[in-house]
Protein backbone atom coordinates (compact mmCIF):
# COMPACT_ATOMS: atom_id res chain seq x y z
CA UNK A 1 98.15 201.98 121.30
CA UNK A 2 94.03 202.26 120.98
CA UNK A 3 92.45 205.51 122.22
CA UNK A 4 89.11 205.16 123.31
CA UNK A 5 86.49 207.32 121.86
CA UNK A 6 84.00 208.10 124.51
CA UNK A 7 81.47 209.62 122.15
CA UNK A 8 82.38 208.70 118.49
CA UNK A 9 81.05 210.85 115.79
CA UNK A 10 81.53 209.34 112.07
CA UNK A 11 83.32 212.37 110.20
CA UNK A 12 84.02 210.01 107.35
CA UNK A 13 83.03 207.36 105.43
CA UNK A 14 83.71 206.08 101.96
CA UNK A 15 83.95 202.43 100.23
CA UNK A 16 85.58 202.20 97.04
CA UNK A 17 86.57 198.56 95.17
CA UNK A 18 85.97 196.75 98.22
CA UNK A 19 88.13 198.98 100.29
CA UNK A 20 85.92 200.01 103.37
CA UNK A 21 87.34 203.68 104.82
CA UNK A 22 85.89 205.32 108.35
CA UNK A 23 87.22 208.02 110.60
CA UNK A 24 85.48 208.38 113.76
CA UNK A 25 86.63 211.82 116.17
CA UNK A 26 85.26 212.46 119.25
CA UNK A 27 84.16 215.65 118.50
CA UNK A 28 83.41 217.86 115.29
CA UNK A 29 83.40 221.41 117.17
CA UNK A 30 86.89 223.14 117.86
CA UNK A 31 87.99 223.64 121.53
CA UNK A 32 91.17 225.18 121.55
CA UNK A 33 91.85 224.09 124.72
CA UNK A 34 91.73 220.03 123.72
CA UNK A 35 92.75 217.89 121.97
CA UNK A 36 91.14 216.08 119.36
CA UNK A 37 91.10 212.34 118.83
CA UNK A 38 91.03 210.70 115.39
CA UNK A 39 90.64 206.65 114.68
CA UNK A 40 90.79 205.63 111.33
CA UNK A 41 89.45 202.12 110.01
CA UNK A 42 90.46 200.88 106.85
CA UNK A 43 89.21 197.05 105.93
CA UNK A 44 90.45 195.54 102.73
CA UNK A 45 89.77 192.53 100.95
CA UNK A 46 92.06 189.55 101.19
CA UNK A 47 93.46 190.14 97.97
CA UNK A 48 93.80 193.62 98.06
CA UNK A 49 96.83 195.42 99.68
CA UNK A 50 96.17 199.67 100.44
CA UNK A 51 97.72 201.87 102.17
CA UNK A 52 97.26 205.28 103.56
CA UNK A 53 99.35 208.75 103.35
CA UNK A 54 100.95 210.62 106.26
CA UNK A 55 98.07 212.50 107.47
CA UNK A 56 100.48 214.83 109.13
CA UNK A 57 100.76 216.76 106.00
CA UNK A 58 97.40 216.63 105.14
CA UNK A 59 96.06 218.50 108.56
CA UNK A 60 95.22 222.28 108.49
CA UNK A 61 95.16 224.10 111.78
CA UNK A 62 96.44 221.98 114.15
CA UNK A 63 100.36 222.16 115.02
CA UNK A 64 100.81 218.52 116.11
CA UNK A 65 99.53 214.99 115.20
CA UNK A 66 100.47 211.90 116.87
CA UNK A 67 99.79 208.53 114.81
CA UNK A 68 98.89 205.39 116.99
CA UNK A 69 98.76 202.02 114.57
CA UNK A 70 96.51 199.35 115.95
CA UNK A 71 96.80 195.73 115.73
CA UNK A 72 95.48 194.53 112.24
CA UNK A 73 92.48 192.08 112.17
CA UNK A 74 91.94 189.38 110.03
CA UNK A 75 88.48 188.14 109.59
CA UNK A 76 87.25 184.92 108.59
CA UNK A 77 86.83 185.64 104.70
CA UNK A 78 90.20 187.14 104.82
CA UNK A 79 89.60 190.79 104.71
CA UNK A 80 91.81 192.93 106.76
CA UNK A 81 91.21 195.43 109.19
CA UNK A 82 93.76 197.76 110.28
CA UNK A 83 93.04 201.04 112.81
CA UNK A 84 94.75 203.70 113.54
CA UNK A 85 94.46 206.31 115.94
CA UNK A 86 95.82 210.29 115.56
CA UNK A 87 95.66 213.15 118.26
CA UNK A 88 95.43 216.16 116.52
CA UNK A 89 96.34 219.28 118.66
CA UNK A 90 94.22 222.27 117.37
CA UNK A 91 96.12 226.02 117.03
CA UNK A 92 94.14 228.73 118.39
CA UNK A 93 92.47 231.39 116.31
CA UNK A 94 93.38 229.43 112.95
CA UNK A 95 91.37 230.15 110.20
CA UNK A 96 89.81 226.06 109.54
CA UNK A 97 90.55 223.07 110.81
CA UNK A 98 90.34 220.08 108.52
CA UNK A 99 92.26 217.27 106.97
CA UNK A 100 92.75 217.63 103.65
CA UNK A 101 91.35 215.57 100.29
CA UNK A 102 94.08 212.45 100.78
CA UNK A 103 94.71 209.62 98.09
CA UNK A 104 94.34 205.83 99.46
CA UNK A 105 96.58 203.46 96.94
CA UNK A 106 95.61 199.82 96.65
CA UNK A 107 97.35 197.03 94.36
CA UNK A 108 96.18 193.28 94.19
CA UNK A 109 98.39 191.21 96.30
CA UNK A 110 100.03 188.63 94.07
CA UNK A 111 100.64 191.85 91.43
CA UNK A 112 104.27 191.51 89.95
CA UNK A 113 106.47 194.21 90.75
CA UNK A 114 106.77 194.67 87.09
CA UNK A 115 103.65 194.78 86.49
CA UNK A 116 101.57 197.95 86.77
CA UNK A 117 97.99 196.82 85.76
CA UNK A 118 95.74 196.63 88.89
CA UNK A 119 97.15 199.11 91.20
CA UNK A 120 94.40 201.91 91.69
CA UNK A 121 94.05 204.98 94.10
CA UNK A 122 91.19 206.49 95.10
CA UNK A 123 90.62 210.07 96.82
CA UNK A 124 88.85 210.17 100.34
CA UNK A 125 87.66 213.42 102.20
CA UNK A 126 88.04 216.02 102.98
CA UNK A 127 87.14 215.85 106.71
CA UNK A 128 85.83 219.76 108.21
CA UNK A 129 85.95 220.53 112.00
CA UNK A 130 83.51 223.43 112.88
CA UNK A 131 85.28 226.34 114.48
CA UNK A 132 84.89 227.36 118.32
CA UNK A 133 82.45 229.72 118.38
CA UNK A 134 82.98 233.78 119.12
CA UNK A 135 83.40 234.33 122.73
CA UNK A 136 81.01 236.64 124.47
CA UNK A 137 82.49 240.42 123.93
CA UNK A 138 83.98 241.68 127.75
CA UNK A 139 82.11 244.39 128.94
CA UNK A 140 82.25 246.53 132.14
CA UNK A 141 83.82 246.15 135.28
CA UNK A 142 85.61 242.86 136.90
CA UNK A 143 83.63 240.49 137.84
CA UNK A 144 85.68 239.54 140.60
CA UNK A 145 87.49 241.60 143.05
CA UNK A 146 89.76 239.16 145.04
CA UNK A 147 90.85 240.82 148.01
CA UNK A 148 94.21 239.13 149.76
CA UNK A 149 93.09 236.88 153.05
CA UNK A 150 96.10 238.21 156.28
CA UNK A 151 96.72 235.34 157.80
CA UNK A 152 95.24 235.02 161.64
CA UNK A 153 96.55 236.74 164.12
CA UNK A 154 98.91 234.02 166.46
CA UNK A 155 101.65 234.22 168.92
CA UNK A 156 103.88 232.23 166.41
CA UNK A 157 102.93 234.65 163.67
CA UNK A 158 104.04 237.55 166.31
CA UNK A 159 107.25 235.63 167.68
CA UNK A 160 108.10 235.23 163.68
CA UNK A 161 107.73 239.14 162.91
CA UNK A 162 109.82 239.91 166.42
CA UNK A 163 112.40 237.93 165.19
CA UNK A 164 112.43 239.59 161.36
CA UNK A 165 112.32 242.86 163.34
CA UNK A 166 114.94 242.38 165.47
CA UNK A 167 117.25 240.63 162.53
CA UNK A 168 116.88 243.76 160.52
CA UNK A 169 118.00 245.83 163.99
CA UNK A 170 120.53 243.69 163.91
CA UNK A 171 121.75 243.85 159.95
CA UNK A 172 121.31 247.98 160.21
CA UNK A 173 123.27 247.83 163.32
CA UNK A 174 126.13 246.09 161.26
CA UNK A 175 126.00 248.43 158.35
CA UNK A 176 126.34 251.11 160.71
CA UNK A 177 128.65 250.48 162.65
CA UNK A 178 130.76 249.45 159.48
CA UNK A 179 130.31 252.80 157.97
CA UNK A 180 131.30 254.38 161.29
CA UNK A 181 134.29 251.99 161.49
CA UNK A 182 135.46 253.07 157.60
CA UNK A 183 134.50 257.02 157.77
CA UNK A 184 136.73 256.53 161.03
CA UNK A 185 139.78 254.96 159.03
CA UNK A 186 139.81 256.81 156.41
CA UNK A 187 139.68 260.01 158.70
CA UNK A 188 142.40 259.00 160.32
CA UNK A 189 143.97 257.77 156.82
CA UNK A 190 144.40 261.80 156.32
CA UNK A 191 145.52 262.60 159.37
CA UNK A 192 149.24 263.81 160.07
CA UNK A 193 151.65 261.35 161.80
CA UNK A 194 151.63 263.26 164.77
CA UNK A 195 147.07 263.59 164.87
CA UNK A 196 146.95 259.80 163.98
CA UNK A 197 149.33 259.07 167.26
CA UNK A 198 147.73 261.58 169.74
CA UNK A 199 144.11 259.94 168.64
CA UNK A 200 145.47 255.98 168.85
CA UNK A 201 146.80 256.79 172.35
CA UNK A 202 143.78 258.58 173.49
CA UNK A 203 142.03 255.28 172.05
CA UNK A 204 144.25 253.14 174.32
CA UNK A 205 143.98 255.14 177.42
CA UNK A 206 140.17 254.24 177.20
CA UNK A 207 140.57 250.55 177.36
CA UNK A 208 141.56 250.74 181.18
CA UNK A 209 144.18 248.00 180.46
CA UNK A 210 146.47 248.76 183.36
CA UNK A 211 143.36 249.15 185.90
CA UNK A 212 142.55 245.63 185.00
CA UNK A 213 146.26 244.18 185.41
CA UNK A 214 147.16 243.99 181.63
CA UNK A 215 149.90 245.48 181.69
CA UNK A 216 151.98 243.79 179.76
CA UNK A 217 148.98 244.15 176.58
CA UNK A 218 149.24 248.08 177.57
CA UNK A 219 152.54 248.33 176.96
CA UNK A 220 152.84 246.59 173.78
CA UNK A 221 150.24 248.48 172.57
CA UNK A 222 151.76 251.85 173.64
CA UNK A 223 155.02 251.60 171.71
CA UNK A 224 153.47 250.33 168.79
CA UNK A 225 151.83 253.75 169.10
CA UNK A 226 155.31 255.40 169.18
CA UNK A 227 156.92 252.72 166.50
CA UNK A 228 153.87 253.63 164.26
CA UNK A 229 154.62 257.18 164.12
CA UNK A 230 158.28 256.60 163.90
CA UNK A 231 157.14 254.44 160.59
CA UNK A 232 154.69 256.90 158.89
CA UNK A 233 157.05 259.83 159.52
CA UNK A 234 160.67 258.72 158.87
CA UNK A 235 159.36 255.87 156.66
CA UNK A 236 161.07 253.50 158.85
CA UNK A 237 159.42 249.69 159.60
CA UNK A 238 159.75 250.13 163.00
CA UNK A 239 156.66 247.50 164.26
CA UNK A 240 158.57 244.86 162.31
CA UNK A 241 162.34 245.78 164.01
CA UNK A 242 163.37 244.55 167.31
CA UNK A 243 164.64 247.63 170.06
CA UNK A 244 168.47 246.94 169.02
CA UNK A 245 167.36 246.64 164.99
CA UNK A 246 165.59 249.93 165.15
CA UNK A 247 168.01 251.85 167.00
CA UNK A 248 170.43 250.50 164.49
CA UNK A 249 168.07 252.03 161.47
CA UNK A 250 167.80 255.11 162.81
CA UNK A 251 171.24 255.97 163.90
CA UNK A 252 172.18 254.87 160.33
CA UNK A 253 170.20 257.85 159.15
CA UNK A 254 171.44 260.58 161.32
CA UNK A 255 168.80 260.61 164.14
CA UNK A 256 169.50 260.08 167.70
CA UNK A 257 167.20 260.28 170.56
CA UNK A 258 167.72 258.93 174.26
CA UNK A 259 164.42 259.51 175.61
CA UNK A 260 162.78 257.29 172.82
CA UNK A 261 165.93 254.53 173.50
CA UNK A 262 164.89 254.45 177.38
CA UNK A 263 161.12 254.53 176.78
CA UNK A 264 161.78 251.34 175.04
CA UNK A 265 163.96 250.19 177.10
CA UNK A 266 161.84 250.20 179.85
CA UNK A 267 159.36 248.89 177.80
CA UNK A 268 160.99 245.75 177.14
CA UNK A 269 161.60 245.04 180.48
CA UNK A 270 157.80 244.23 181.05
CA UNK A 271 156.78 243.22 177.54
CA UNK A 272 160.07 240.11 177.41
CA UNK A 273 162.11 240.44 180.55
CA UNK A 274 158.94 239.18 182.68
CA UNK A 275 159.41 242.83 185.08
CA UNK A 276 156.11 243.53 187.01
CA UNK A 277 154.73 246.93 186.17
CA UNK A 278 152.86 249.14 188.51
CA UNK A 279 150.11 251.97 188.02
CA UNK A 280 152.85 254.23 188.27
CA UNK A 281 155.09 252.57 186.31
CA UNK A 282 152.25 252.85 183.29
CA UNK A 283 151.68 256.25 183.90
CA UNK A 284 155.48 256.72 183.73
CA UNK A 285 155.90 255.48 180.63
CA UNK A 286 152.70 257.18 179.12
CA UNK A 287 154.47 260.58 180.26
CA UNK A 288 157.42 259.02 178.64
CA UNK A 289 155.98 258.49 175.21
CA UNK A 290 153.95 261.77 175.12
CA UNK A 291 157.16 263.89 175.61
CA UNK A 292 158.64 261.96 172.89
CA UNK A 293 155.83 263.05 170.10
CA UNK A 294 155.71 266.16 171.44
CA UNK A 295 159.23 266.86 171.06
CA UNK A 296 159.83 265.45 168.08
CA UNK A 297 156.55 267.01 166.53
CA UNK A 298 158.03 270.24 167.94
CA UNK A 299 161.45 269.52 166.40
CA UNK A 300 159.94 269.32 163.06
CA UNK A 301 158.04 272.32 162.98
């Protein structure tokens, strides 16, 4: 693969037993910033084989070289001419930049391999690069103070900050009301049996359910307030018991009470036995379930 030189300076040039040697670069001054481009010509007689050396150890302040062989040429008087092309990538701030003294080897082509007599060497270079020169020194204040461009004021830039506005409402809304909803909990979490079921039935008698006709959702909802106290006083599972399976666990232990057995009771009737309920009949059976906690709180004390 050929790189073209656009201007080619002649950094080297030597001839030595017929053995023509040029390197052209396309520049002798250091920019750290480019690259530098190397092509090496080497023409040989027709009875003279050379070669060259890795040049990639030979390089001094540049951390990569890339080697590019050229088709070889063969002239009419059977010399040879054979190019190759390096990129040399220059390091900054090193100290010189050069390829160093290299050894070209050449042997006569119908030589016998045990034969010694006619191979001969010869040294070419070195080849110096000038370094960049010293950058101005900095002094005084920026030249440039960039100042950020806002962006024009539009109803689609408004309707886009309106709706980041109102999504943050919305995600501080959330967190609050989470916070509220867990300081709640675990408030109630330290309650007594007794606190926890006065404040879930104060909770249910806002809900209205019975004003709007649920009546059957009101009264599941008010034993589980009773069964729930039952459960985190006596340590009895009484939302996961039936009426009959409850009574059962609690008259196992000793306890007996018949105005919890017809508040249930009574319950039932609406919640499975498909009984219509009335405003009274709701209010009946609130009355009902407060004189239960309060008599059994009162029993315990």
């Amino acid at each position: 693969m050929n790189i073209p030189l656009l201007i080619a300076v002649i950094v080297l040039e030597t001839s030595q037993n017929g053995i023509d040697l040029k390197i052209d670069a396309d520049r002798t001054v250091i920019d750290p910033g480019r690259s530098v481009f190397l092509t090496v010509t080497m023409k040989t007689p027709a009875d003279v084989k050379a070669s060259l050396p890795d040049l990639r150890e030979r390089v001094r302040g540049f951390s990569l070289a890339e080697e590019y062989a050229g088709r070889p040429v063969k002239n009419a008087d059977g010399s040879l001419v054979e190019t190759f092309n390096w990129k040399l990538v220059p390091e900054p701030c090193a100290e010189v930049y050069k390829i160093a003294p290299f050894a070209v080897s050449a042997s006569p082509k119908l030589l016998s391999s045990r034969d010694d007599d006619g191979k001969f060497s010869f040294v070419a270079g070195p080849v110096v690069f000038e370094n960049p020169p010293p950058r101005e020194t900095v002094t005084g204040a920026m030249e440039a103070d960039p100042k950020k461009d806002l962006p024009p004021l539009s109803w689609k830039l408004v309707g886009w900050c309106a709706a980041l506005a109102l999504a943050a409402a919305c995600v501080l809304a959330g967190v609050w009301f989470l916070l509220r909803y867990v300081a709640r909990r675990v408030k109630e979490h330290r309650m007594s049996p007794i606190e926890r079921a006065w404040v879930e039935l104060d909770r249910l008698l806002k809900k209205g359910l019975p004003g709007r006709g649920r009546y059957k959702d009101f009264y599941v909802e008010l034993t589980m307030v009773v069964r729930r106290y039952v459960q985190r006083k006596y340590g009895i599972k009484a939302p996961h018991l039936t009426t009959e399976e409850f009574f059962e666990e609690i008259g196992a232990r000793g306890m007996k009470s018949e105005e919890l057995r017809r508040f249930l009771e009574s319950a039932d009737l609406v919640k499975f036995a498909g009984v219509q309920a009335t405003p009274e009949m709701a209010d009946e059976a609130t009355d009902s379930a407060r004189g239960y906690l309060k008599g059994d709180s009162a029993s315990a004390i």
